[in-house]
N, C-alpha and C. Protein backbone atom coordinates (compact mmCIF):
# COMPACT_ATOMS: atom_id res chain seq x y z
N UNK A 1 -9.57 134.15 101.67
CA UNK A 1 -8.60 135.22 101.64
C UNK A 1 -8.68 136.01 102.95
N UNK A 2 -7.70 136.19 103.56
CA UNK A 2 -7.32 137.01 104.86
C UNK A 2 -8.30 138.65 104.33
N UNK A 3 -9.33 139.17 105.61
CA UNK A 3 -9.18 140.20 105.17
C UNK A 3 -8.59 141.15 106.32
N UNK A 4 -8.49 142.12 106.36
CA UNK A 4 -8.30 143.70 107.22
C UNK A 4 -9.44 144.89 107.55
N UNK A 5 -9.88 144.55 108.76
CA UNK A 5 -10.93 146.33 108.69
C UNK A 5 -10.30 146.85 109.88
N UNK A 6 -11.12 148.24 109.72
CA UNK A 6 -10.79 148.89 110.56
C UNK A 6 -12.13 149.01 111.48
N UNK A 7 -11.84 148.86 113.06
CA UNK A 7 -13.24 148.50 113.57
C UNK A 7 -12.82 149.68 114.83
N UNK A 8 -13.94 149.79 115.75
CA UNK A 8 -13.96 150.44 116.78
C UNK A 8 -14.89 149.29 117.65
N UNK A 9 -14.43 149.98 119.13
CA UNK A 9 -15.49 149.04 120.53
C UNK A 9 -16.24 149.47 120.62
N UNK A 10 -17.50 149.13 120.07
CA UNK A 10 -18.94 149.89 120.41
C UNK A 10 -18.68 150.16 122.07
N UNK A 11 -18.83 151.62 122.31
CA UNK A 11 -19.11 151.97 124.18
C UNK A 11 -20.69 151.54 124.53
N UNK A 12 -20.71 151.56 125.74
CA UNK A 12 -22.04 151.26 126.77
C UNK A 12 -22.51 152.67 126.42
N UNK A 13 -23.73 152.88 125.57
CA UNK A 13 -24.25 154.23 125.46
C UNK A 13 -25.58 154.36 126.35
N UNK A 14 -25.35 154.97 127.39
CA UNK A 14 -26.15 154.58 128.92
C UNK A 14 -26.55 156.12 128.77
N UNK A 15 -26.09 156.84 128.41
CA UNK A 15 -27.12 158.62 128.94
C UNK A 15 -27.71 158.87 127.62
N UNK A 16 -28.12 158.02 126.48
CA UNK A 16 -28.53 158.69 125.36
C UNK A 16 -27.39 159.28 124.38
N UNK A 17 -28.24 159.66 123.27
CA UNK A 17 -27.10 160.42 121.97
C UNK A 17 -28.00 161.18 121.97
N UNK A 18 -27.62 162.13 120.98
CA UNK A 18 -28.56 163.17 120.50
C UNK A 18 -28.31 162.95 118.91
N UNK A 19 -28.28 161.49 118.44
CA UNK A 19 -28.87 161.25 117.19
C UNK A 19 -28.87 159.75 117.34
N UNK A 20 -29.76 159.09 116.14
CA UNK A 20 -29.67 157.79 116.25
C UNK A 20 -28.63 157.04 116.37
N UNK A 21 -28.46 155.65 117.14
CA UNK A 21 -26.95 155.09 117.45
C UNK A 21 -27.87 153.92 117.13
N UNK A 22 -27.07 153.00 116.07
CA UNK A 22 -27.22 151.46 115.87
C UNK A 22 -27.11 150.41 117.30
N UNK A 23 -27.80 149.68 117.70
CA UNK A 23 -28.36 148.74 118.52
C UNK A 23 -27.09 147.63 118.66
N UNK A 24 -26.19 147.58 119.34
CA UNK A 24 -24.62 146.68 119.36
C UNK A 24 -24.36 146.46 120.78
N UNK A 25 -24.23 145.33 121.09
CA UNK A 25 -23.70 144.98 122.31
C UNK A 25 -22.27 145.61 122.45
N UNK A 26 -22.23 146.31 123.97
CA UNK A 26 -20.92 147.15 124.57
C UNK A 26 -19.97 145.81 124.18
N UNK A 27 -18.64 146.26 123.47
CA UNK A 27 -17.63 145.38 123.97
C UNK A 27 -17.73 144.51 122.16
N UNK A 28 -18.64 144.70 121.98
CA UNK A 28 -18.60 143.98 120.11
C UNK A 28 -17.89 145.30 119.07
N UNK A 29 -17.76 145.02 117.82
CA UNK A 29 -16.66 145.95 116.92
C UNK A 29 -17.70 146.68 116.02
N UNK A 30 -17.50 147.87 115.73
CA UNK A 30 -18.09 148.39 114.61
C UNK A 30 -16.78 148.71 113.58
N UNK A 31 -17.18 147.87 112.46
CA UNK A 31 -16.21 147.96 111.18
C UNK A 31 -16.06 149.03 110.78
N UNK A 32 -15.66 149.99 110.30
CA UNK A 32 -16.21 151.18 109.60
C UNK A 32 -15.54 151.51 107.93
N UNK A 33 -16.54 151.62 107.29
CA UNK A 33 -16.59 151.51 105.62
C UNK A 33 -17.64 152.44 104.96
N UNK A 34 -16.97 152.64 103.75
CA UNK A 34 -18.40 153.30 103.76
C UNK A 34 -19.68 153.12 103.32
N UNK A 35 -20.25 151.20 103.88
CA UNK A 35 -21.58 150.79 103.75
C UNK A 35 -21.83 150.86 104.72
N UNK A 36 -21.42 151.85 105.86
CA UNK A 36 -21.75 151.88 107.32
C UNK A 36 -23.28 152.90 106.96
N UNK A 37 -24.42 152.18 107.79
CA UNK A 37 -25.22 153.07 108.02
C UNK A 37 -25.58 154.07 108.86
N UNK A 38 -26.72 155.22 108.99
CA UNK A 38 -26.22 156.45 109.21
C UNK A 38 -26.42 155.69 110.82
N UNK A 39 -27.05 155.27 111.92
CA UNK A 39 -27.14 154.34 112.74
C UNK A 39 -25.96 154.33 113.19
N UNK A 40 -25.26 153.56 112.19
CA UNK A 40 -23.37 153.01 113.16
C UNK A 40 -22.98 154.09 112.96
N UNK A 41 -23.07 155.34 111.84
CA UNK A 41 -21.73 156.50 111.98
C UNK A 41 -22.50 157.36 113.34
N UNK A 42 -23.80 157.34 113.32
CA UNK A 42 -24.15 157.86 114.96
C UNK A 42 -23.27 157.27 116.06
N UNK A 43 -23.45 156.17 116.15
CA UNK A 43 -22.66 155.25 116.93
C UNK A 43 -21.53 155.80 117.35
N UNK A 44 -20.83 155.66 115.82
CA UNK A 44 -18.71 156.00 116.37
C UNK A 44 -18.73 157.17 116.61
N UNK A 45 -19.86 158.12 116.13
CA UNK A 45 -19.36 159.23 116.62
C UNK A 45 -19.46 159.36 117.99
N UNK A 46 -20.84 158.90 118.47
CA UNK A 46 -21.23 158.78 120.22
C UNK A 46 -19.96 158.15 120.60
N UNK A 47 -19.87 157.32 120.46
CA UNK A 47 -18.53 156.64 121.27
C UNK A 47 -17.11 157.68 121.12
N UNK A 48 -16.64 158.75 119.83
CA UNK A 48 -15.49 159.36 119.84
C UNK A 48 -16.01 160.84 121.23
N UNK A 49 -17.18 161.01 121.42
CA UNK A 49 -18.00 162.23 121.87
C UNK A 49 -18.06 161.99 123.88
N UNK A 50 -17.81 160.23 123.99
CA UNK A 50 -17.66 159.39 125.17
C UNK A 50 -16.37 160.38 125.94
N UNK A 51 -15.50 160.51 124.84
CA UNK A 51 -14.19 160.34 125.31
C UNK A 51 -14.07 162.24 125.51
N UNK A 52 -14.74 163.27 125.06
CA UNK A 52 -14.59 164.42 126.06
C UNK A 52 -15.30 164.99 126.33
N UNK A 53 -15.43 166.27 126.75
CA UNK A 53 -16.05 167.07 128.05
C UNK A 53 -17.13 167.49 127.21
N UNK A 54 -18.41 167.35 127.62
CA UNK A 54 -19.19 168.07 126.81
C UNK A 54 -20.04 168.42 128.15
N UNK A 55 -20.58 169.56 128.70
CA UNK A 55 -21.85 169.88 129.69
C UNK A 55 -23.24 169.20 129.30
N UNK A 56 -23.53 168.40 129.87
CA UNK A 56 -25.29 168.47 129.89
C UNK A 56 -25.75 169.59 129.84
N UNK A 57 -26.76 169.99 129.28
CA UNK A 57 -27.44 169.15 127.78
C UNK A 57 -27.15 169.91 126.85
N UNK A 58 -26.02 170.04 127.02
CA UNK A 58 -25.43 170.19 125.54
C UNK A 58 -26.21 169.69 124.25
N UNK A 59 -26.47 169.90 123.21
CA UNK A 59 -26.89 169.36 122.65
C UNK A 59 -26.19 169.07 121.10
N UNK A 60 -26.89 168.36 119.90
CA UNK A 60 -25.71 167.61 118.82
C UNK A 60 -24.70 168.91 118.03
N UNK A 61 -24.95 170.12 118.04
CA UNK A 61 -24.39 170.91 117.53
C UNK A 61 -22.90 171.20 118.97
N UNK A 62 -23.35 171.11 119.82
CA UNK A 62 -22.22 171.42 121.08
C UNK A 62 -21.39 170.40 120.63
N UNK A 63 -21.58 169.15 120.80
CA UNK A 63 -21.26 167.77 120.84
C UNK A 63 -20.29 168.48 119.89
N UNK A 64 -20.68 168.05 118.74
CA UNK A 64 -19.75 168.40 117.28
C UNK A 64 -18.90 169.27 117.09
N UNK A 65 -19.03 170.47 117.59
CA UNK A 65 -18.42 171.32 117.69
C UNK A 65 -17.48 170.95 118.75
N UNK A 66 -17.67 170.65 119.85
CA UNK A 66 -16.39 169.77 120.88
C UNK A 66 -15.54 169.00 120.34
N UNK A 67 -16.12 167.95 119.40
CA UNK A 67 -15.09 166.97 118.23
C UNK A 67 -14.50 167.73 117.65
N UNK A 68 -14.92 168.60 117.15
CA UNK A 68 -14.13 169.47 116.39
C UNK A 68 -13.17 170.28 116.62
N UNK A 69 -12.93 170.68 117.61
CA UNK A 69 -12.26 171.74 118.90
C UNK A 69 -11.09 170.74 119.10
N UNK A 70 -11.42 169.65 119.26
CA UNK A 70 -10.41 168.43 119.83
C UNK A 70 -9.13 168.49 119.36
N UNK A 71 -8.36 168.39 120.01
CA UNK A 71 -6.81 168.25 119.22
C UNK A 71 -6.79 167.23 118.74
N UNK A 72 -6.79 165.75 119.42
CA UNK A 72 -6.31 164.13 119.26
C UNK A 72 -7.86 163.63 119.60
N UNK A 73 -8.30 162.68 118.79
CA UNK A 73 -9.74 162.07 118.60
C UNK A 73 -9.41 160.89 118.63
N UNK A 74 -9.69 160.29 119.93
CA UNK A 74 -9.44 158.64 120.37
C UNK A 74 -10.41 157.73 120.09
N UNK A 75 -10.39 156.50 119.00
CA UNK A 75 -11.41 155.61 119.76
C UNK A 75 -10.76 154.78 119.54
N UNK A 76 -11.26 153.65 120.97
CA UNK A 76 -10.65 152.22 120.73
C UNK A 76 -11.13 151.62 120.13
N UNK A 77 -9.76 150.79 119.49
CA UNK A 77 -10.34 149.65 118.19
C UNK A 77 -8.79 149.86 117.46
N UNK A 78 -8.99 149.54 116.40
CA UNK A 78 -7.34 149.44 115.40
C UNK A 78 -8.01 148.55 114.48
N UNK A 79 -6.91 147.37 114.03
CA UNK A 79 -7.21 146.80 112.86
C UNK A 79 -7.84 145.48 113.10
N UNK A 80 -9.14 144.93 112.56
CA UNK A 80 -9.40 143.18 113.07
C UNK A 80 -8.93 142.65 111.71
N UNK A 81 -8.64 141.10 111.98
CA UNK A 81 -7.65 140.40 110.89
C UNK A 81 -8.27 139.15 111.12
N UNK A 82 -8.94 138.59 109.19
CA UNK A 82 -10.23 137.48 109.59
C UNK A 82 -9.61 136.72 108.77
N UNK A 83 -10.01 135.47 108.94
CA UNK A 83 -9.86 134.40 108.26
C UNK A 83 -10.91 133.35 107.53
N UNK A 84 -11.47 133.96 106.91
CA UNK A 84 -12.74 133.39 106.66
C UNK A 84 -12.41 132.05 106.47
N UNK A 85 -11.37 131.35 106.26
CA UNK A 85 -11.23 129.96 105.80
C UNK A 85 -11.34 129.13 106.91
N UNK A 86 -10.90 130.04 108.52
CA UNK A 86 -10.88 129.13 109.58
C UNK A 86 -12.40 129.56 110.51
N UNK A 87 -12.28 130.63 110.03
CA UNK A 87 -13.00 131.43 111.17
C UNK A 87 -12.64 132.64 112.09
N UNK A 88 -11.52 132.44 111.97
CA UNK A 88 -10.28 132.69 113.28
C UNK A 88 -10.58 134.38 112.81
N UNK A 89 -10.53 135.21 113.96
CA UNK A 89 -10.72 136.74 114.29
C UNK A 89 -9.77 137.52 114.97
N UNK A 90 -8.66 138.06 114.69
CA UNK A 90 -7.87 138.73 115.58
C UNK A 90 -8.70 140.15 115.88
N UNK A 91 -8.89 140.33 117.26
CA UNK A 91 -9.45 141.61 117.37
C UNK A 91 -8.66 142.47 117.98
N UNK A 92 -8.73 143.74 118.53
CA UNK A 92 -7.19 144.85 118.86
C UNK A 92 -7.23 144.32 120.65
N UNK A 93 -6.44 144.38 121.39
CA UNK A 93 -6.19 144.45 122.33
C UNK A 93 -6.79 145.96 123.30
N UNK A 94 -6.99 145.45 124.34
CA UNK A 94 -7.55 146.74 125.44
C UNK A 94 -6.54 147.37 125.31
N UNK A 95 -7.21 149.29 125.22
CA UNK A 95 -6.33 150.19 124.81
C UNK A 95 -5.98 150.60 123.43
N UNK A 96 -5.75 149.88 122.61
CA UNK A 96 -5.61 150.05 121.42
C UNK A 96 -6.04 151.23 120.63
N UNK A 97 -5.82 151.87 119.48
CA UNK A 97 -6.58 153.11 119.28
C UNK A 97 -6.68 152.47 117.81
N UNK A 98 -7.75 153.17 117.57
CA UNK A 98 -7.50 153.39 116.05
C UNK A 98 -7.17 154.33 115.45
N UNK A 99 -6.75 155.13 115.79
CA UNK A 99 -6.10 156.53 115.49
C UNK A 99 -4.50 156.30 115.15
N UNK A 100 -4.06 154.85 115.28
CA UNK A 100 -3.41 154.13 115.37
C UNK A 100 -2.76 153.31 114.17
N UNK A 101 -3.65 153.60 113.87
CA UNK A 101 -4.20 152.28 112.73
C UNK A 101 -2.46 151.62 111.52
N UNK A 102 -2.34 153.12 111.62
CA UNK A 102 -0.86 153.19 110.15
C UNK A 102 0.60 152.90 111.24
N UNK A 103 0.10 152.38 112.21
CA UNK A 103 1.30 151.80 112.85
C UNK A 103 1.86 149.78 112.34
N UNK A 104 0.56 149.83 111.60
CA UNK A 104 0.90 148.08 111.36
C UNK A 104 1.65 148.00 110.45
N UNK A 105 2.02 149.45 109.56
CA UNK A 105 3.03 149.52 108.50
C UNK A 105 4.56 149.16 108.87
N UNK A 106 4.73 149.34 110.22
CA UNK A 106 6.03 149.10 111.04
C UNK A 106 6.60 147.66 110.28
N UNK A 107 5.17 146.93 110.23
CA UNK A 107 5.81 145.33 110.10
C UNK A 107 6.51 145.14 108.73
N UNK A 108 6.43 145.80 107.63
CA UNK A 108 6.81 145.91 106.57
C UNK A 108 8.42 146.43 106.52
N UNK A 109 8.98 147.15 107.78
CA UNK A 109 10.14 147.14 108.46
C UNK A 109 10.69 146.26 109.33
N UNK A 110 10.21 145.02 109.33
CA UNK A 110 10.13 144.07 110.84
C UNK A 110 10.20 144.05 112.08
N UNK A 111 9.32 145.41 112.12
CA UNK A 111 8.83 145.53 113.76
C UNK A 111 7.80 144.98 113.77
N UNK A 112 7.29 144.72 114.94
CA UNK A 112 5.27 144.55 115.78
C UNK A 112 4.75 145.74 116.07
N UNK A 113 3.54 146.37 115.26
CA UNK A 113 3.07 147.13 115.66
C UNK A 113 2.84 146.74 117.55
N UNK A 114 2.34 148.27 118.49
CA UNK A 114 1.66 147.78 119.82
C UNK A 114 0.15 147.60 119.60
N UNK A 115 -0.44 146.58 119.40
CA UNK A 115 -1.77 146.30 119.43
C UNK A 115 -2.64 146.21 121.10
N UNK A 116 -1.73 146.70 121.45
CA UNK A 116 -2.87 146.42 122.95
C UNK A 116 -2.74 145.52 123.63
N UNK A 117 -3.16 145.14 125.02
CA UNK A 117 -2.92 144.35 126.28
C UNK A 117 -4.34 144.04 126.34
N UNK A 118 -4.37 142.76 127.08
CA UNK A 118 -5.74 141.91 127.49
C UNK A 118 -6.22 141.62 126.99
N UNK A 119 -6.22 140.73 125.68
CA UNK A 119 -5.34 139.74 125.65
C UNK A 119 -3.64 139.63 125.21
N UNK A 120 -3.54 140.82 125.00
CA UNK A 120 -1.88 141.00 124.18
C UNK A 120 -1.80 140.46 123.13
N UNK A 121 -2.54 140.76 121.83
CA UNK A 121 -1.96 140.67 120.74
C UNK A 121 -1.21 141.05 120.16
N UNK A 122 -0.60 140.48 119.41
CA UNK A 122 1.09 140.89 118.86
C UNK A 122 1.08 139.91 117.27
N UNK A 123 2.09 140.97 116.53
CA UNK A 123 2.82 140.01 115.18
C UNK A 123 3.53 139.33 115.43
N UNK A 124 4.00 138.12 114.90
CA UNK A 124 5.61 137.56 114.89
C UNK A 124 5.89 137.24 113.13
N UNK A 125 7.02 137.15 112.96
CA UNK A 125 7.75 136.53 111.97
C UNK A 125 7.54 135.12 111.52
N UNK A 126 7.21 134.41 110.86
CA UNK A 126 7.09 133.15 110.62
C UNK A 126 7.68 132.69 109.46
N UNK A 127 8.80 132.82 108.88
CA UNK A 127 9.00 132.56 107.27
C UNK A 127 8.64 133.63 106.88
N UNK A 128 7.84 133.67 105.70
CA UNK A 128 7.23 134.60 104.74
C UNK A 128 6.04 135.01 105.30
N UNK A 129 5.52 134.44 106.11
CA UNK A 129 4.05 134.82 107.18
C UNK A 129 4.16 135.59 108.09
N UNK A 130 3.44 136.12 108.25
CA UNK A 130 3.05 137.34 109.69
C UNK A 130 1.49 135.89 110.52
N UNK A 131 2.53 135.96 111.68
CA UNK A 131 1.42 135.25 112.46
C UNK A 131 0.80 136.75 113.64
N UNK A 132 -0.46 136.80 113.25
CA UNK A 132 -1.10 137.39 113.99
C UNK A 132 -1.42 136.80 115.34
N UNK A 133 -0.84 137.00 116.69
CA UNK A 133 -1.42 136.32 117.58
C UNK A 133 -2.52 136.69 118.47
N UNK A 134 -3.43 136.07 118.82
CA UNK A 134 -4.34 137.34 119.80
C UNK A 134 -3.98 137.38 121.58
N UNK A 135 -3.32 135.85 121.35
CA UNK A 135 -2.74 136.14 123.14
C UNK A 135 -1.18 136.15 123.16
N UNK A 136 -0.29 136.79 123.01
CA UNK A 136 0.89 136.84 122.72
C UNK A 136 1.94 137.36 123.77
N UNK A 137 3.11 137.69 123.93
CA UNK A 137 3.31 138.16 125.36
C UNK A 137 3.86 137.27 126.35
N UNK A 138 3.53 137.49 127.28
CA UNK A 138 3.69 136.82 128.76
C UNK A 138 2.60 135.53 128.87
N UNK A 139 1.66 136.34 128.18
CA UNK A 139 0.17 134.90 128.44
C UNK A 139 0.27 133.56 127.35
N UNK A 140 1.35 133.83 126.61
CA UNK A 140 0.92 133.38 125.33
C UNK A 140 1.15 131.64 126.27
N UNK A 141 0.49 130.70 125.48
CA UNK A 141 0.25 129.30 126.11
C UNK A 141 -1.09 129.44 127.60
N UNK A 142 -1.21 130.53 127.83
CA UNK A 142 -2.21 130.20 129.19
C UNK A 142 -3.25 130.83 128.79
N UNK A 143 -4.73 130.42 129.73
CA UNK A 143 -5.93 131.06 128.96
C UNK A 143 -6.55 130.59 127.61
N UNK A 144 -7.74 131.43 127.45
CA UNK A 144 -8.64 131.04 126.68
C UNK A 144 -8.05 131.13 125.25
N UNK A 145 -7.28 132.36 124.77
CA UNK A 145 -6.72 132.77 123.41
C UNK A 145 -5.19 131.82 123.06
N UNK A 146 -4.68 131.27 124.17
CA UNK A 146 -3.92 130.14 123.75
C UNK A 146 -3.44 129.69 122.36
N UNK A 147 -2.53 129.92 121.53
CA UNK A 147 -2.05 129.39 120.14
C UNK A 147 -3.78 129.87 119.21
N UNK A 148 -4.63 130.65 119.50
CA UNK A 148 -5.44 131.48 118.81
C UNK A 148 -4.41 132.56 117.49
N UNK A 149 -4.39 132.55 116.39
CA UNK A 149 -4.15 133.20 115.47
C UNK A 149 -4.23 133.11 114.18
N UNK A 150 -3.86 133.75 113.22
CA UNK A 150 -3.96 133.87 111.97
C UNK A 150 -1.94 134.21 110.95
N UNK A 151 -2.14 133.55 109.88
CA UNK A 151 -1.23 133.51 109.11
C UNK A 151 -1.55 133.83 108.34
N UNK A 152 -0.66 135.20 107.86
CA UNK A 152 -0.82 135.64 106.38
C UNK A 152 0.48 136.14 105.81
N UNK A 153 0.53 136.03 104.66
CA UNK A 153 1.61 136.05 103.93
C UNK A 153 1.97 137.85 103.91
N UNK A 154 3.66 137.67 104.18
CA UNK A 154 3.80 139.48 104.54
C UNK A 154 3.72 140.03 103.24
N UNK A 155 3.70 139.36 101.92
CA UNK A 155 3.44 140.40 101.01
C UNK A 155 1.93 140.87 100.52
N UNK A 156 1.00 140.31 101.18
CA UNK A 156 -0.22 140.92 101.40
C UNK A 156 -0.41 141.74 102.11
N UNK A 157 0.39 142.24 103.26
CA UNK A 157 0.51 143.44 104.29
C UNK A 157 -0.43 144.66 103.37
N UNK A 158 0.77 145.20 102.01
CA UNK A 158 0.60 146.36 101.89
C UNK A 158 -0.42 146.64 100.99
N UNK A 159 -1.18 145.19 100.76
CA UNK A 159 -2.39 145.66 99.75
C UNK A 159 -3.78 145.52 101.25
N UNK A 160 -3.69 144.56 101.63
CA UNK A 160 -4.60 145.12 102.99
C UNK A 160 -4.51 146.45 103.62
N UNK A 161 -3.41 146.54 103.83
CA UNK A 161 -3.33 148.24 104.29
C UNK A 161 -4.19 149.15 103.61
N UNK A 162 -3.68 149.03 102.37
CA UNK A 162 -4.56 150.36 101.09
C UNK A 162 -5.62 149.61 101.18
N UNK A 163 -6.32 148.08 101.27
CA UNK A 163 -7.65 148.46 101.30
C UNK A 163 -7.94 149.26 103.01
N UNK A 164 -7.47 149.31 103.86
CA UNK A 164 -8.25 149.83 105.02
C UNK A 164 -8.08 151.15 104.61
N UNK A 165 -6.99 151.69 104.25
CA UNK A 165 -7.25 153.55 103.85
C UNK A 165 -8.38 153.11 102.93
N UNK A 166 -8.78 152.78 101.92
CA UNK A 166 -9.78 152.71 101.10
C UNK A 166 -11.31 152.86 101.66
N UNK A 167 -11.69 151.57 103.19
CA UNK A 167 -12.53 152.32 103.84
C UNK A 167 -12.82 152.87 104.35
N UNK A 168 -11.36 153.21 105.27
CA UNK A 168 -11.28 154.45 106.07
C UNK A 168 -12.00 155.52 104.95
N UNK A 169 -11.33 156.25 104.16
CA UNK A 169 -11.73 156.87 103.26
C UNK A 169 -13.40 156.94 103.13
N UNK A 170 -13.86 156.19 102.37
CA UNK A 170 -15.10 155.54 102.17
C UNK A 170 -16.21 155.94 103.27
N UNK A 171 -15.12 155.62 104.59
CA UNK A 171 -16.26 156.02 105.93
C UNK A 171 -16.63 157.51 106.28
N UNK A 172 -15.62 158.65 105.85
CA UNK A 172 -15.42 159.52 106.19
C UNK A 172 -16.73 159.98 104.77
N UNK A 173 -16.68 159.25 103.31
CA UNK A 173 -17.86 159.95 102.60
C UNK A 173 -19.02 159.85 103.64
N UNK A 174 -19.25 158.69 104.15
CA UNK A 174 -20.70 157.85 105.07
C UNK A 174 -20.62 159.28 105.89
N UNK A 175 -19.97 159.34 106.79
CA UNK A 175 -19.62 160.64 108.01
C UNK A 175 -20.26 161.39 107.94
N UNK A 176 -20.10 162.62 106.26
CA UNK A 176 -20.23 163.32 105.56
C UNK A 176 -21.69 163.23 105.37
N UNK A 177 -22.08 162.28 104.57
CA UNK A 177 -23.39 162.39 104.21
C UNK A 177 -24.29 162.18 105.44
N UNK A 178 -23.87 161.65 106.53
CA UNK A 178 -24.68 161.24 108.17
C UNK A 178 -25.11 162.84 108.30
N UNK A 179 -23.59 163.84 108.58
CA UNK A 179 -23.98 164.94 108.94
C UNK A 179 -24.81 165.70 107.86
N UNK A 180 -24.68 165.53 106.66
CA UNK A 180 -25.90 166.31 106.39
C UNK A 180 -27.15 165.53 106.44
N UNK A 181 -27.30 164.26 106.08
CA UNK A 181 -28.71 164.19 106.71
C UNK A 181 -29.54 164.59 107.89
N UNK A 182 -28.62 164.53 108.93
CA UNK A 182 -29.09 164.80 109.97
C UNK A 182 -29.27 166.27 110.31
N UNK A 183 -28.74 167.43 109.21
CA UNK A 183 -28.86 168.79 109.52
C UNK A 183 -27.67 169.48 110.17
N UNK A 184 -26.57 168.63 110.68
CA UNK A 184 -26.07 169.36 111.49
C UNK A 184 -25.09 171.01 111.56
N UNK A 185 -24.98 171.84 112.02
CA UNK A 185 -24.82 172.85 111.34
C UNK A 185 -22.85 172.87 111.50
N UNK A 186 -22.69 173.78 110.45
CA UNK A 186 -21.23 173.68 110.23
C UNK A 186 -20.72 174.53 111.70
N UNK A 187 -20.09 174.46 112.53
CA UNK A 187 -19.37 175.05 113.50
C UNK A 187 -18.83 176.72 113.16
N UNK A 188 -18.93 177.28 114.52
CA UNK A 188 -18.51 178.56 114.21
C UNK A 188 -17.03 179.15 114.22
N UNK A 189 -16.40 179.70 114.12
CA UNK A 189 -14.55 180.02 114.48
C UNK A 189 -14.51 179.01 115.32
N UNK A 190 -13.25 178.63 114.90
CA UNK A 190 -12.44 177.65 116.60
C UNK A 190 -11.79 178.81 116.35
């Protein structure tokens, strides 16, 4: 059975966190659900914390409080789309957000969500199938991702969807319980 998560790009965490971050090669996906351990929700958060201004040495209460301050909270990643029967992995394209994520609902209107460039993955129409492609575009036939994709039937769209709100959801309990294990204190006025 086709599934749907919602993943992020683990970043190169090169200056430290100021809490534990799970051990992931830069450039591999962190799923996020809520069997994520407290490790990976360190992780996405380091990686959402990548993306603004915080002063050295700030420390995890600054940090948080900066996330929090944030208007728009970027991380790359969106939706990966597996095939356990083949193997086959669509992962999001460079750029991609997951903040993003409720744009794949488009296809249920017969648009292509924008999944991102390099490799340019894209939906198409196939019959009753949504072919997920991972090199799609201008490249599609050249290169390594070449006729690389997945087929799934479009009336599974909208129950994959509700399961990814489901772990989305799910991740945000994990989140929750990360920050209080770890102590962190509730923020003062924004």
């Amino acid at each position: 059975m086709i599934t749907m998560e919602a993943v992020i790009e683990v970043p190169a965490v090169t200056d430290g966190s100021p809490w534990p971050v799970a051990a992931m090669a830069p450039g591999s996906w962190l799923m996020l659900n809520a069997g994520c351990a407290g490790d990976q929700v360190g992780l996405f958060v380091t990686a959402l914390a990548g993306r603004i201004e915080v002063q050295p040495p700030d420390g995890r209460d600054e940090v948080v409080n900066a996330l929090l301050a944030d208007e728009f909270l970027i991380a790359a990643g969106d939706l990966q789309v597996r095939d356990p029967t083949t193997g086959t992995v669509m992962t999001p394209g460079c750029c991609a957000g997951l903040e993003d994520w409720r744009d794949w609902a488009q296809v249920l209107i017969g648009d292509s969500p924008w999944l991102g460039h390099d490799p340019g993955p894209e939906v198409e129409f196939v019959s009753d199938d949504l072919r997920v492609r991972q090199d799609g575009g201008e490249t599609r036939h050249r290169g390594r991702w070449a006729g690389v994709h997945v087929d799934l039937p479009q009336s599974a769209l909208p129950g994959l969807l509700i399961g990814v709100q489901r772990d989305l959801v799910g991740f945000l309990d994990a989140l929750t319980g990360w920050a209080t294990r770890i102590g962190l204190q509730r923020p003062g006025p924004l």
